[in-house]
C-alpha atoms as a PDB file:
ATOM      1  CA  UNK A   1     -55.511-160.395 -53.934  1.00  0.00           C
ATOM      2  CA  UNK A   2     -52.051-161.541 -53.627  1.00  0.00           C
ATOM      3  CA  UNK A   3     -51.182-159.658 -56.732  1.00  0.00           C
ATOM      4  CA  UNK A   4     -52.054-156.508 -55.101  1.00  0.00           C
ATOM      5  CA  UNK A   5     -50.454-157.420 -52.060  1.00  0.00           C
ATOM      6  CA  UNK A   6     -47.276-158.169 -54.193  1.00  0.00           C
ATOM      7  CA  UNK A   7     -47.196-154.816 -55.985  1.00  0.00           C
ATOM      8  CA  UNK A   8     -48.292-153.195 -52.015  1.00  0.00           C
ATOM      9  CA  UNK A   9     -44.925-154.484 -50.896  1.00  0.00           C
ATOM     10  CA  UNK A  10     -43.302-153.213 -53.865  1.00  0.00           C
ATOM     11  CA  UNK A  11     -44.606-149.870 -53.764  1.00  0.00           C
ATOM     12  CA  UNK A  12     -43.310-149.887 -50.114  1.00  0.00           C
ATOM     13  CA  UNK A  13     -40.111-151.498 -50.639  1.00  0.00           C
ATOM     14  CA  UNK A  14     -39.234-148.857 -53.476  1.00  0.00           C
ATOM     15  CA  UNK A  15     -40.377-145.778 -50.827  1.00  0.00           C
ATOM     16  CA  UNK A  16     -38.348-147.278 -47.965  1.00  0.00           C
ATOM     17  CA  UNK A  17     -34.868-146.997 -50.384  1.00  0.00           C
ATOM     18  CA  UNK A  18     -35.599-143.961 -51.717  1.00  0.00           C
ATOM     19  CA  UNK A  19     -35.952-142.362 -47.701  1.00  0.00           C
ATOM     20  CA  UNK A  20     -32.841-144.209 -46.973  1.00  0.00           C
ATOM     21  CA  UNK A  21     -30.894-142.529 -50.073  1.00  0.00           C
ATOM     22  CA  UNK A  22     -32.180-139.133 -49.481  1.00  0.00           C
ATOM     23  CA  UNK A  23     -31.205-139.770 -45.458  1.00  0.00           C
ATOM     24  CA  UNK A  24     -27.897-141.000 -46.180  1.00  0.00           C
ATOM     25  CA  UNK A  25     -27.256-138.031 -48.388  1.00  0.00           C
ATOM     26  CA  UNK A  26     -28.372-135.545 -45.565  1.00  0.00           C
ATOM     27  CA  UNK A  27     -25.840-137.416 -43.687  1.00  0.00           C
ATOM     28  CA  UNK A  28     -22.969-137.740 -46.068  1.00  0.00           C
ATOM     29  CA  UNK A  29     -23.529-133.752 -47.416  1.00  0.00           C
ATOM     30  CA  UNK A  30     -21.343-132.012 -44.128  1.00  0.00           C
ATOM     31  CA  UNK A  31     -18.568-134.670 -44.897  1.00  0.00           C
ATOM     32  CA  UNK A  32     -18.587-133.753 -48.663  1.00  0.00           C
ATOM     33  CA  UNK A  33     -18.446-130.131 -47.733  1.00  0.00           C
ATOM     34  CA  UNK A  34     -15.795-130.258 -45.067  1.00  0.00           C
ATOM     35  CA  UNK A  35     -14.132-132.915 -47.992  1.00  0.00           C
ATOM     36  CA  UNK A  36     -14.088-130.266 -50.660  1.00  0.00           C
ATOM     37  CA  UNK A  37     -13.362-127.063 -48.886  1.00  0.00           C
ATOM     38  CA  UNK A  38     -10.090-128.772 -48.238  1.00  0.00           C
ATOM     39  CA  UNK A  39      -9.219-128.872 -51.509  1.00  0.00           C
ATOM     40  CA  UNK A  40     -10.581-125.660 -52.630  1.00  0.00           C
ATOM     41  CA  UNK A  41      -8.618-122.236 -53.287  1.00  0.00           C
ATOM     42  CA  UNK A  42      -8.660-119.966 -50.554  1.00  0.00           C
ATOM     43  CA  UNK A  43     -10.647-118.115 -52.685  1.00  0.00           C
ATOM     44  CA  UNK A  44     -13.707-120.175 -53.592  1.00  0.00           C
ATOM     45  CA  UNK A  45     -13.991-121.538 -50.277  1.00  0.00           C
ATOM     46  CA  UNK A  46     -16.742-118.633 -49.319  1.00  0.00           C
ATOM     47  CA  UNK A  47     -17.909-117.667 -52.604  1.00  0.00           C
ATOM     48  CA  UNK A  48     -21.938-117.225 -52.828  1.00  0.00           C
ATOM     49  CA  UNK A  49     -23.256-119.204 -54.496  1.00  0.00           C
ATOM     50  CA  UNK A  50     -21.391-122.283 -53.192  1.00  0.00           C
ATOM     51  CA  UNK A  51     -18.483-123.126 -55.861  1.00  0.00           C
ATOM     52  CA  UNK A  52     -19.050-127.042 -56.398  1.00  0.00           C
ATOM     53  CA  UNK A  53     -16.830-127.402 -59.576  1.00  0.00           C
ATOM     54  CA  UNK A  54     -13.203-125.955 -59.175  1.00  0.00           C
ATOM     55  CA  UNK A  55      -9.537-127.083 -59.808  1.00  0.00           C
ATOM     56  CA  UNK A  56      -8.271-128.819 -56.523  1.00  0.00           C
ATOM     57  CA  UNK A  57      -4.889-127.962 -54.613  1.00  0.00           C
ATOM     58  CA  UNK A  58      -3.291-129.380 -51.585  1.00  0.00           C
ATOM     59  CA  UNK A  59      -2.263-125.917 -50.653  1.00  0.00           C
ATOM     60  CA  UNK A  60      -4.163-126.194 -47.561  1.00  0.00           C
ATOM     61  CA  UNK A  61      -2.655-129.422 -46.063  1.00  0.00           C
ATOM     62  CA  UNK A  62       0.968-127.387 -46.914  1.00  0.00           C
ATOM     63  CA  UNK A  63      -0.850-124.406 -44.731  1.00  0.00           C
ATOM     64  CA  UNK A  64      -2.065-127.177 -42.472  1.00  0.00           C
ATOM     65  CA  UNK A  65       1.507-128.535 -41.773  1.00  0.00           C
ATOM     66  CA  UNK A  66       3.386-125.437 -41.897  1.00  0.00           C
ATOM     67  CA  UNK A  67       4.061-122.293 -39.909  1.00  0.00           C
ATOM     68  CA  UNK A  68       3.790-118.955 -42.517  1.00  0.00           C
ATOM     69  CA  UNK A  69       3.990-115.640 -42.278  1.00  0.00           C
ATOM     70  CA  UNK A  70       1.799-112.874 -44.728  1.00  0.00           C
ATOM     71  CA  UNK A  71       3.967-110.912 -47.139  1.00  0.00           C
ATOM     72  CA  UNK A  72       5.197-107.710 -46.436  1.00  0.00           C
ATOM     73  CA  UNK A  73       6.395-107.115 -50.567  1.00  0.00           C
ATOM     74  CA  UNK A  74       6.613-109.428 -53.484  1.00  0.00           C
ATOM     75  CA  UNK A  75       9.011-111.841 -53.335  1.00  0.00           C
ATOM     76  CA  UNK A  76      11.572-112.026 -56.136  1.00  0.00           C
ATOM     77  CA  UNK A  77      11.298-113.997 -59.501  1.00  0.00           C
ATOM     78  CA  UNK A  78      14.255-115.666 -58.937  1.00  0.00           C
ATOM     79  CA  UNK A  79      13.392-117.034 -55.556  1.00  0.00           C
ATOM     80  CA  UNK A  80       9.745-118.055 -56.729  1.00  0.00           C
ATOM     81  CA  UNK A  81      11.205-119.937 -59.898  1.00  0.00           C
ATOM     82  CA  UNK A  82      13.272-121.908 -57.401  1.00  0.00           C
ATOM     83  CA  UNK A  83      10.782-122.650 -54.753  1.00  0.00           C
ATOM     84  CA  UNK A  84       9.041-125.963 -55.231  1.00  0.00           C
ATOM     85  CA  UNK A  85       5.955-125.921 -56.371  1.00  0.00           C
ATOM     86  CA  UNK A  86       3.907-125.907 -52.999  1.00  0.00           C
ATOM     87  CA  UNK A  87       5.695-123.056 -51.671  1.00  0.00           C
ATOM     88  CA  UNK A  88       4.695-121.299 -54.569  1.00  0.00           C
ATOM     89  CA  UNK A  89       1.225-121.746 -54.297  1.00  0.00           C
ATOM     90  CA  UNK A  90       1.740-120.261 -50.963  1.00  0.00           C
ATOM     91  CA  UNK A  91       3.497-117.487 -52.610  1.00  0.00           C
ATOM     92  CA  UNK A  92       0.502-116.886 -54.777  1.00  0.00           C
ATOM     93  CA  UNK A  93      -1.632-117.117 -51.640  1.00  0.00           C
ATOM     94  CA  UNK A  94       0.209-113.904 -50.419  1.00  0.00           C
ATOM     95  CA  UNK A  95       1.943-115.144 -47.712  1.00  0.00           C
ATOM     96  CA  UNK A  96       5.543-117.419 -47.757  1.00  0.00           C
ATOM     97  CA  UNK A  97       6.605-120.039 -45.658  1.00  0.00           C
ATOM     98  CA  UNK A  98       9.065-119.778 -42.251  1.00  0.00           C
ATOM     99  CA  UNK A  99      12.475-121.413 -42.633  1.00  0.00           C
ATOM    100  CA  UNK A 100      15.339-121.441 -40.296  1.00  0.00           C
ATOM    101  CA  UNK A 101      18.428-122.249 -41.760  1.00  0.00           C
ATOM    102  CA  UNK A 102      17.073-123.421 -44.949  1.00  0.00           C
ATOM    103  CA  UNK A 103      14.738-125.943 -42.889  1.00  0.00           C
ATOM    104  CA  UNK A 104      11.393-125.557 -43.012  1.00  0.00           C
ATOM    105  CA  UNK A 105       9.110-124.566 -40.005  1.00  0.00           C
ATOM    106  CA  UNK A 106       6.417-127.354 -39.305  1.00  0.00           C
ATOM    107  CA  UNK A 107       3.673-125.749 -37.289  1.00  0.00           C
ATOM    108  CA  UNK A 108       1.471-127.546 -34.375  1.00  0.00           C
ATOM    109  CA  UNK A 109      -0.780-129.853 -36.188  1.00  0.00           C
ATOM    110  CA  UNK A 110       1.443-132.922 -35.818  1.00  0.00           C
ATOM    111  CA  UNK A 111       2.125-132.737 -32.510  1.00  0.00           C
ATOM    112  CA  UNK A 112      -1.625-132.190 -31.751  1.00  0.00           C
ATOM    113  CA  UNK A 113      -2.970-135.161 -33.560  1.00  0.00           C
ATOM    114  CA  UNK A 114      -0.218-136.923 -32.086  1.00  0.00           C
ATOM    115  CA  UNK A 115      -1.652-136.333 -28.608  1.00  0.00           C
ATOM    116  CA  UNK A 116      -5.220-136.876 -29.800  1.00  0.00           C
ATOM    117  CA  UNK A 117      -4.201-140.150 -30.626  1.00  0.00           C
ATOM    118  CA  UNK A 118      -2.146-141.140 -27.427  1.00  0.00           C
ATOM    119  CA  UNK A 119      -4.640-139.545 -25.215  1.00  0.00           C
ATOM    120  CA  UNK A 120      -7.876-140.979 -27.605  1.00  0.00           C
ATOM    121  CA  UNK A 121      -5.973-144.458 -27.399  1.00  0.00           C
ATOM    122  CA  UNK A 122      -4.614-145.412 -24.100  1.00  0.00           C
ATOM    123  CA  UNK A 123      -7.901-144.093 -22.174  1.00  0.00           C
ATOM    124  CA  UNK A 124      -9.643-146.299 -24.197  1.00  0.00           C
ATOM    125  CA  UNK A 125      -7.360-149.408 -23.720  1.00  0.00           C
ATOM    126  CA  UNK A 126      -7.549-148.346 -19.789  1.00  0.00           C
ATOM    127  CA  UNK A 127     -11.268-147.652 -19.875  1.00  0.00           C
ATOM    128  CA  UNK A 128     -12.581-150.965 -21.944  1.00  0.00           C
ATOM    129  CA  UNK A 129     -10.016-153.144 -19.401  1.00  0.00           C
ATOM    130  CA  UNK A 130     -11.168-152.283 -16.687  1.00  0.00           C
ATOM    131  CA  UNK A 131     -15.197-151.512 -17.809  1.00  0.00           C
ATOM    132  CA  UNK A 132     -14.778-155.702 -18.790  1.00  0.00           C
ATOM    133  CA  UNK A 133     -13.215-157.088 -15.654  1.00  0.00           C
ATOM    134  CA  UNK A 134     -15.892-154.613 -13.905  1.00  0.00           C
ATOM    135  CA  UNK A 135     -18.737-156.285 -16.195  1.00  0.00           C
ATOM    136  CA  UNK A 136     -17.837-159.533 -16.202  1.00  0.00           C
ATOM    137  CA  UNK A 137     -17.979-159.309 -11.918  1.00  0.00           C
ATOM    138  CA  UNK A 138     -21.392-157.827 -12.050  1.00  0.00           C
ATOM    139  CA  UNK A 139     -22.104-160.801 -14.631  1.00  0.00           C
ATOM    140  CA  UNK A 140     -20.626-163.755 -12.611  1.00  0.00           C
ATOM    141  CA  UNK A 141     -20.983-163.166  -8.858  1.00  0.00           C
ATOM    142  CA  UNK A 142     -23.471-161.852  -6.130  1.00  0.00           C
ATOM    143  CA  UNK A 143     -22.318-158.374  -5.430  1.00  0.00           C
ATOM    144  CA  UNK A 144     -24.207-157.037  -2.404  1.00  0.00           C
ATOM    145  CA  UNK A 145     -26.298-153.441  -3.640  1.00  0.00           C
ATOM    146  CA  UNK A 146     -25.553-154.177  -7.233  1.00  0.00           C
ATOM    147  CA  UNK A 147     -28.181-152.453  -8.510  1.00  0.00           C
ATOM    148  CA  UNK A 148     -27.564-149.630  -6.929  1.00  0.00           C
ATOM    149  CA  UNK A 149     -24.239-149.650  -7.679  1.00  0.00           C
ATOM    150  CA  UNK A 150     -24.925-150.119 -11.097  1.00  0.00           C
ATOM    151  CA  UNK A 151     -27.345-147.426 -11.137  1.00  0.00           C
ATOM    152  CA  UNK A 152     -24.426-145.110  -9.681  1.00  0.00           C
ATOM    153  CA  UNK A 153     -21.809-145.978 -12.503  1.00  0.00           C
ATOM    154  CA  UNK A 154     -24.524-144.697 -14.715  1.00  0.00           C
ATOM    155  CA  UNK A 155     -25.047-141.696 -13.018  1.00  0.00           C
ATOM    156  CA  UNK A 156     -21.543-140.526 -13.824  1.00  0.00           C
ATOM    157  CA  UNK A 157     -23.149-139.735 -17.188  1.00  0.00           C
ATOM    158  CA  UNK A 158     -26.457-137.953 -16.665  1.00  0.00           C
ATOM    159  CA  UNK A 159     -24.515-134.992 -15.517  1.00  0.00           C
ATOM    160  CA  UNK A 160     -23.267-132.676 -18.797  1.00  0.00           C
ATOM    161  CA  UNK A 161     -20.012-132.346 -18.323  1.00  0.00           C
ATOM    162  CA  UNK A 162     -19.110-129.171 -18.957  1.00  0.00           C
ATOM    163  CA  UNK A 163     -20.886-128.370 -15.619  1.00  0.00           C
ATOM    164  CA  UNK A 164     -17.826-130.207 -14.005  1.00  0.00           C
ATOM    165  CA  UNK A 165     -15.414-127.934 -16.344  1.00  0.00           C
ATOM    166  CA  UNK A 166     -14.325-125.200 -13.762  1.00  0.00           C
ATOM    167  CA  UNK A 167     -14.442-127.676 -10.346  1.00  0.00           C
ATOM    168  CA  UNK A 168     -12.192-130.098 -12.465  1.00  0.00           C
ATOM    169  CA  UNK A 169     -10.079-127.620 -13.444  1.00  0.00           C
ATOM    170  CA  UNK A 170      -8.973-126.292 -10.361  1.00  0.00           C
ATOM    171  CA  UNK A 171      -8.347-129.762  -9.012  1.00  0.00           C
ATOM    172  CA  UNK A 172      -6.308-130.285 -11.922  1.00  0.00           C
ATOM    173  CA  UNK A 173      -4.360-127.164 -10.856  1.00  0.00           C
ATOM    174  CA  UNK A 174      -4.024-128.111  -7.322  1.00  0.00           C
ATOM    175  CA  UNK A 175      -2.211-131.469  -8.330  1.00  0.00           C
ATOM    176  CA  UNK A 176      -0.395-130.081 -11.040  1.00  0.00           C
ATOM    177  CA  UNK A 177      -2.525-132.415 -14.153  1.00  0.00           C
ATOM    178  CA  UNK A 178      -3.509-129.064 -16.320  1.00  0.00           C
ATOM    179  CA  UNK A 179      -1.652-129.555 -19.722  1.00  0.00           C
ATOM    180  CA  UNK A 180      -0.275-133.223 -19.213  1.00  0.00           C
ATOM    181  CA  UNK A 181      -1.583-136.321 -21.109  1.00  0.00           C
ATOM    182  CA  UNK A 182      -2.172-138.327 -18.143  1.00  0.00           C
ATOM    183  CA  UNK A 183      -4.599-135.619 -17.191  1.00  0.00           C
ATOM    184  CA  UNK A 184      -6.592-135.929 -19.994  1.00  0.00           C
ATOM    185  CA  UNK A 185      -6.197-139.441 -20.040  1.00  0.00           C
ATOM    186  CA  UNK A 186      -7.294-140.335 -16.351  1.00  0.00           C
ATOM    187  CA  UNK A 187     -10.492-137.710 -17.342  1.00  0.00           C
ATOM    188  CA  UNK A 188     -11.805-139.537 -20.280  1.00  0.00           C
ATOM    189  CA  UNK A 189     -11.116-142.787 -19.217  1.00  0.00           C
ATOM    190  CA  UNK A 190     -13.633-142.227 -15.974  1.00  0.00           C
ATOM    191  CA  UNK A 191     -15.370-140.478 -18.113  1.00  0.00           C
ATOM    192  CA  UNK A 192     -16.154-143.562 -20.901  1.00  0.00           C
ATOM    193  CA  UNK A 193     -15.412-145.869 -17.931  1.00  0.00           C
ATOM    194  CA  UNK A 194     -19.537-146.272 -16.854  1.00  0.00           C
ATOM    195  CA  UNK A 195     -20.328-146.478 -20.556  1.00  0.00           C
ATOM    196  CA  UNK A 196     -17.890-149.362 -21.141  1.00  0.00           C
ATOM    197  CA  UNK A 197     -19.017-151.034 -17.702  1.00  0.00           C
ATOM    198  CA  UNK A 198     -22.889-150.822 -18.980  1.00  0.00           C
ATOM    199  CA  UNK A 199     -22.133-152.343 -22.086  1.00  0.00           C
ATOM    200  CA  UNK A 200     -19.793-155.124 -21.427  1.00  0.00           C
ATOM    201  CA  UNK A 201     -22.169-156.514 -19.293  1.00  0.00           C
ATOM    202  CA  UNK A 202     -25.248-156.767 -21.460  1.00  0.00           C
ATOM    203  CA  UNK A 203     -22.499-158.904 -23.421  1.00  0.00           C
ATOM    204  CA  UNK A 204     -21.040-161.102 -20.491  1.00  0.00           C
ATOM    205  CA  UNK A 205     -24.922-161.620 -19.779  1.00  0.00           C
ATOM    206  CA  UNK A 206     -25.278-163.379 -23.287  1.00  0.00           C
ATOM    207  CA  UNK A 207     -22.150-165.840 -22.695  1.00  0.00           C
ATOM    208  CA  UNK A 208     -23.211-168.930 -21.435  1.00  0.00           C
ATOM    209  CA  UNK A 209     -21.908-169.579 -17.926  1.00  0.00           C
ATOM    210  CA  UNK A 210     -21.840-173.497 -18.925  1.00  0.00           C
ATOM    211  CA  UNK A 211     -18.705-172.511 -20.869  1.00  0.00           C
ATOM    212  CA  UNK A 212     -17.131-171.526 -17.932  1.00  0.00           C
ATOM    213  CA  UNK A 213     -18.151-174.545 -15.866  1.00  0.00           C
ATOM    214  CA  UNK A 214     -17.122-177.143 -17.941  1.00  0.00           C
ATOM    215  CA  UNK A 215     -13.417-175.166 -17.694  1.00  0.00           C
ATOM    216  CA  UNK A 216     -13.451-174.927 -14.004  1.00  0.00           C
ATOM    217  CA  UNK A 217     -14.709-179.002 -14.077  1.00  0.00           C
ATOM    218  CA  UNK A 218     -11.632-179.347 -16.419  1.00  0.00           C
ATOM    219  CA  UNK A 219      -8.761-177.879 -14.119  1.00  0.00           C
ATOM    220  CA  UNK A 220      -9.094-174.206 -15.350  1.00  0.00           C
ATOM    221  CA  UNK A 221      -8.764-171.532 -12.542  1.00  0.00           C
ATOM    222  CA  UNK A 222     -11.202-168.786 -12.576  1.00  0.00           C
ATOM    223  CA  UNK A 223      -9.106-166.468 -14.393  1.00  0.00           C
ATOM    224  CA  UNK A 224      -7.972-168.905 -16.910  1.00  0.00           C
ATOM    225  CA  UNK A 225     -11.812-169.645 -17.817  1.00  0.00           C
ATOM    226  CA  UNK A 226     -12.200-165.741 -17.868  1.00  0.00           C
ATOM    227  CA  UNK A 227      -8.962-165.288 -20.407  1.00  0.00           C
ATOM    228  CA  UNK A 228      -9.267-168.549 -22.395  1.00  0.00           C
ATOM    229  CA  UNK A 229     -13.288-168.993 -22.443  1.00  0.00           C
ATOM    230  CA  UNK A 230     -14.920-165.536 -22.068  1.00  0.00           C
ATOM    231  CA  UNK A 231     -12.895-163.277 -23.486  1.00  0.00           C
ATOM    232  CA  UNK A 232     -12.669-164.846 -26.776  1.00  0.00           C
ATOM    233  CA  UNK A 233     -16.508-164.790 -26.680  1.00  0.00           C
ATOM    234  CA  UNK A 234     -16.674-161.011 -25.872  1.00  0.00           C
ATOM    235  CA  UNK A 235     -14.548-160.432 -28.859  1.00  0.00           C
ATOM    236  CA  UNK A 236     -17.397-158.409 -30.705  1.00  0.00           C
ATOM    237  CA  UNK A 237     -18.337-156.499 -27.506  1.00  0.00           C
ATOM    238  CA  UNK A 238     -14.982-155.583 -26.610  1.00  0.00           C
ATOM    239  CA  UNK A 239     -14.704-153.947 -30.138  1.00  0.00           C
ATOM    240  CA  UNK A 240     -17.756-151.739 -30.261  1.00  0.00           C
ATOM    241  CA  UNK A 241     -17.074-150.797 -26.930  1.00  0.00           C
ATOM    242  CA  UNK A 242     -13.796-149.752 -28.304  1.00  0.00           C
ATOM    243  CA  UNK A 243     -15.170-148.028 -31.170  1.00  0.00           C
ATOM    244  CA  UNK A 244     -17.560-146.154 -29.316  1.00  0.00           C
ATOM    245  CA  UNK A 245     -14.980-145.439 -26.451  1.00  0.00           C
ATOM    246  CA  UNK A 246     -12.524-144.141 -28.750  1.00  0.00           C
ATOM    247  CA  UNK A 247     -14.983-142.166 -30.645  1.00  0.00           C
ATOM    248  CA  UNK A 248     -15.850-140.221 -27.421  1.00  0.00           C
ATOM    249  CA  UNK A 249     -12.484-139.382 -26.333  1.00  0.00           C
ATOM    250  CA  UNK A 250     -11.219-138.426 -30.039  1.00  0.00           C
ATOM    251  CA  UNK A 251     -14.236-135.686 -30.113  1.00  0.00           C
ATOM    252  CA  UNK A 252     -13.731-134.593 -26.806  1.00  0.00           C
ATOM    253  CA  UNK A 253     -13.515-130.576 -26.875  1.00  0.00           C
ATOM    254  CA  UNK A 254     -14.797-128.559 -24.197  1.00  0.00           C
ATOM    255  CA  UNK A 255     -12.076-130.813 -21.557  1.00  0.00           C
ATOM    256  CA  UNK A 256      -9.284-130.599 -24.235  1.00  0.00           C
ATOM    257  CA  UNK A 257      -9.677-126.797 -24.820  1.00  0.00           C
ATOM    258  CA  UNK A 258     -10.002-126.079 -20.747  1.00  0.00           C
ATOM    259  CA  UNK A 259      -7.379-128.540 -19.317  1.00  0.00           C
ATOM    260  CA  UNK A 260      -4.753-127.953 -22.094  1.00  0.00           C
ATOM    261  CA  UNK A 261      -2.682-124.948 -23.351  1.00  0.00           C
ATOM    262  CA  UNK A 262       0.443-126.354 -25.111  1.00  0.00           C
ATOM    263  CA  UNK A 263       1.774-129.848 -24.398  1.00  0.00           C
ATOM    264  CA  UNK A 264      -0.806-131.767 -24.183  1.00  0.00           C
ATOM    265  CA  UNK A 265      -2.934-130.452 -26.179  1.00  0.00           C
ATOM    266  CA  UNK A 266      -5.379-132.539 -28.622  1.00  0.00           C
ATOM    267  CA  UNK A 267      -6.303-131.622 -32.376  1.00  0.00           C
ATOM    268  CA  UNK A 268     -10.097-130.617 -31.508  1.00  0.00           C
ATOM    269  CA  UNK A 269      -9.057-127.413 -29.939  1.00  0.00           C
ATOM    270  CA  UNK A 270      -6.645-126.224 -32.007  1.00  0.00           C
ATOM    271  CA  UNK A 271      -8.007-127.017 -35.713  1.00  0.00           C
ATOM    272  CA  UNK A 272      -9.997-123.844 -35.267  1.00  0.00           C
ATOM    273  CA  UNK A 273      -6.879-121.863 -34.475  1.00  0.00           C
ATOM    274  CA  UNK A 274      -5.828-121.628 -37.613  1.00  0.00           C
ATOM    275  CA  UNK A 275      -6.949-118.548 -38.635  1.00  0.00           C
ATOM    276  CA  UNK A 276      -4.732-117.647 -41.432  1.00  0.00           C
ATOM    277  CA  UNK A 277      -3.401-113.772 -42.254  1.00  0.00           C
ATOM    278  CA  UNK A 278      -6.199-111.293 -41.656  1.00  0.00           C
ATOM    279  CA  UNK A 279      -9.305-113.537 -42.154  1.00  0.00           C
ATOM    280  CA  UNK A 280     -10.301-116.943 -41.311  1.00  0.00           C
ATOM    281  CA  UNK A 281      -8.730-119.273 -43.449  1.00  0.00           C
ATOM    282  CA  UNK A 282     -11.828-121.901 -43.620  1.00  0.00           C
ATOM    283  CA  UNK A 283      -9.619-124.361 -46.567  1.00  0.00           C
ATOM    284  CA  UNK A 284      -7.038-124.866 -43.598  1.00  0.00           C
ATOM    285  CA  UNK A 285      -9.021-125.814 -40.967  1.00  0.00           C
ATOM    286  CA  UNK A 286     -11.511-127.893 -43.510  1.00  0.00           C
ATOM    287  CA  UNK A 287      -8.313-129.435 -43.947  1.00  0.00           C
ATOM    288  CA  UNK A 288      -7.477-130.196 -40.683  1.00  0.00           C
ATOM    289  CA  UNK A 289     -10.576-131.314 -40.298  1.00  0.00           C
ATOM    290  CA  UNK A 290     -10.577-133.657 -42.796  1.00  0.00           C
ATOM    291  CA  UNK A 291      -7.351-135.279 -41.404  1.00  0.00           C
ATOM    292  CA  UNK A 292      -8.783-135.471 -38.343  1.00  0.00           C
ATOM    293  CA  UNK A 293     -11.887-137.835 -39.464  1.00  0.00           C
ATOM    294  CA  UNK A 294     -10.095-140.363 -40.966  1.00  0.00           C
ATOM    295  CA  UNK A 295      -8.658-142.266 -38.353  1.00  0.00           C
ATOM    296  CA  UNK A 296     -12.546-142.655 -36.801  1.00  0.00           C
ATOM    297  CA  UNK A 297     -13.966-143.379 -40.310  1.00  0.00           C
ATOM    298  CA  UNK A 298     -11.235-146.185 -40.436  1.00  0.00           C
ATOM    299  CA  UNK A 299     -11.520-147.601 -37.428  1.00  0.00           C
ATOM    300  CA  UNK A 300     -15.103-147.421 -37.519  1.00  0.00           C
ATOM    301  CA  UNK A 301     -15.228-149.567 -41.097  1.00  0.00           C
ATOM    302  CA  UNK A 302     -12.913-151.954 -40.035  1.00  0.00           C
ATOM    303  CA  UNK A 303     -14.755-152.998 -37.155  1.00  0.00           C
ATOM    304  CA  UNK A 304     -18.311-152.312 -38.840  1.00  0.00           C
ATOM    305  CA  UNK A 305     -19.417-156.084 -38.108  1.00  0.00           C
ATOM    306  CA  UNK A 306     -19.280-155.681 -34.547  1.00  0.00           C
ATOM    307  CA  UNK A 307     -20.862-152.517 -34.362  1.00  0.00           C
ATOM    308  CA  UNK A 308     -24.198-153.613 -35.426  1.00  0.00           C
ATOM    309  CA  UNK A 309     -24.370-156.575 -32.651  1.00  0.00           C
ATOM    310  CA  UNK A 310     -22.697-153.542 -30.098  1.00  0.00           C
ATOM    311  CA  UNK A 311     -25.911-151.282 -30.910  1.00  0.00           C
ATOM    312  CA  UNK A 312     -28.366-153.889 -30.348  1.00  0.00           C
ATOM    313  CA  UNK A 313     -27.377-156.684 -27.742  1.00  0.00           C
ATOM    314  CA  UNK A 314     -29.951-158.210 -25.322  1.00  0.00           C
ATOM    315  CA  UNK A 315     -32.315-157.285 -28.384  1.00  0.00           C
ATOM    316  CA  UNK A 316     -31.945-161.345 -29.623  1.00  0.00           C
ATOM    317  CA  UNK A 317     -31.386-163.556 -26.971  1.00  0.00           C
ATOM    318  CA  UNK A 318     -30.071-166.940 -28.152  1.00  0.00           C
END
């Protein structure tokens, strides 16, 4: 009997793995394709059936990061031969890059990630900050209607918001916010602001307020307690809540692509811009694309440990 409920287990064990491979490489196939497009020749990057073994280039990223123009006739031997060799794999692409005064013409794409990162990163510094204090006061003290004030920070997200797209945008007008970081940044942190409150305090709820007595009995003010005792213990919440804040704002699209134009505008909305000369270039914004996950996918493995615990707390109480 306990044989065959050995080999049971096995059996089951051995199906379980083999759904989590095949799920994981459901998962992991749009990355790959998005990974390898970016790499491709312009011309392999439609081709039917899918090209899956090809030579790769970095022409793309050069597209990505530069402003070009199509050809209007060859260009000379002698000025290919002197080109370096990226520009002449734009050359051979059919189109040559802008210069002005010798210096080449960057296009956009900086300055875009630039402001997804600013915008991504200070509305979730402002939005976890203030979602803790807010959690660890719904945690700690007696707040008259708290449930129902709880229940209305969480109401802030049952409502899609792209419904709130053309009412925001005219206040935005009215004060003069449309196309300016602090805009953006002001949106999504009151935006991730109910999610950050929410989750902070299923964390504050699982620190021990005894920690925080035997600080007060020891001389500590209440905000000393809260800085030197709590905090430290809220380490792991404060990350995923982080991760998952930042994650939020850094996708952001429909806001981004309504609210913005030029200055302020984030990558999201302007990867699919780049359209190339006469058809869609698809390798350019793949690569764009591809430059754009990285910062998530690091963040996201540095701080894997806490994400786990950030998923499920209150699911082991101590």
């Amino acid at each position: 009997m306990a044989a065959v409920q050995s080999r049971g287990h096995k059996a089951m064990n051995r199906v379980a793995i083999a759904a989590i491979i095949v799920i994981t490489l459901i998962f992991l196939a749009p990355i790959y394709w998005i990974a390898s497009t970016a790499f491709k020749p312009r011309s392999l990057a439609t081709t039917v059936p899918p090209t899956v073994l090809f030579q790769p280039e970095v022409s793309p990223f050069v597209k990505l990061f530069t402003r070009r123009v199509q050809l209007r006739e060859p260009v000379e031997e002698e000025v290919y031969n002197a080109a370096p060799w990226w520009e002449q794999d734009i050359y051979d692409g059919g189109e040559r890059v802008l210069r002005v005064r010798g210096e080449v013409q960057l296009s956009q794409y900086p300055n875009r990630f630039m402001n997804s990162l600013i915008i991504a990163g200070l509305s979730t510094i402002l939005a976890v900050g203030m979602g803790t204090f807010t959690a660890y006061g719904f945690s700690r003290f007696r707040i008259g209607g708290q449930d129902d004030l709880l229940f209305f920070i969480l109401s802030t997200r049952m409502l899609p918001p792209i419904v709130i797209a053309i009412p925001m945008f005219l206040m935005y007008r009215t004060f003069g916010l449309t196309d300016t970081h602090i805009g953006l940044i002001i949106l999504y942190t009151a935006f991730n602001l109910s999610f950050a409150v929410w989750l902070m305090k299923g964390f504050m709820d699982e620190i021990p307020r005894e920690y925080e007595e035997a600080a007060l009995v020891d001389g500590y003010t209440r905000l000393q307690a809260f800085f030197k005792i709590v905090l430290p213990e809220a380490t792991t919440g404060i990350a995923a809540t982080s991760v998952f804040s930042f994650i939020t704002a850094w996708n952001e699209y429909a806001f981004a692509l309504i609210l913005t134009n030029r200055r302020a505008q984030t990558a999201p909305p302007f990867i699919p811009s780049q359209i190339g000369s006469g058809i869609v270039d698809w390798t350019t914004i793949a690569a764009g694309t591809f430059l754009f996950l990285l910062p998530v996918a690091i963040l996201t493995f540095l701080l894997r440990n806490h994400l786990l615990r950030g998923v499920t707390f209150g699911a082991i109480r101590k």
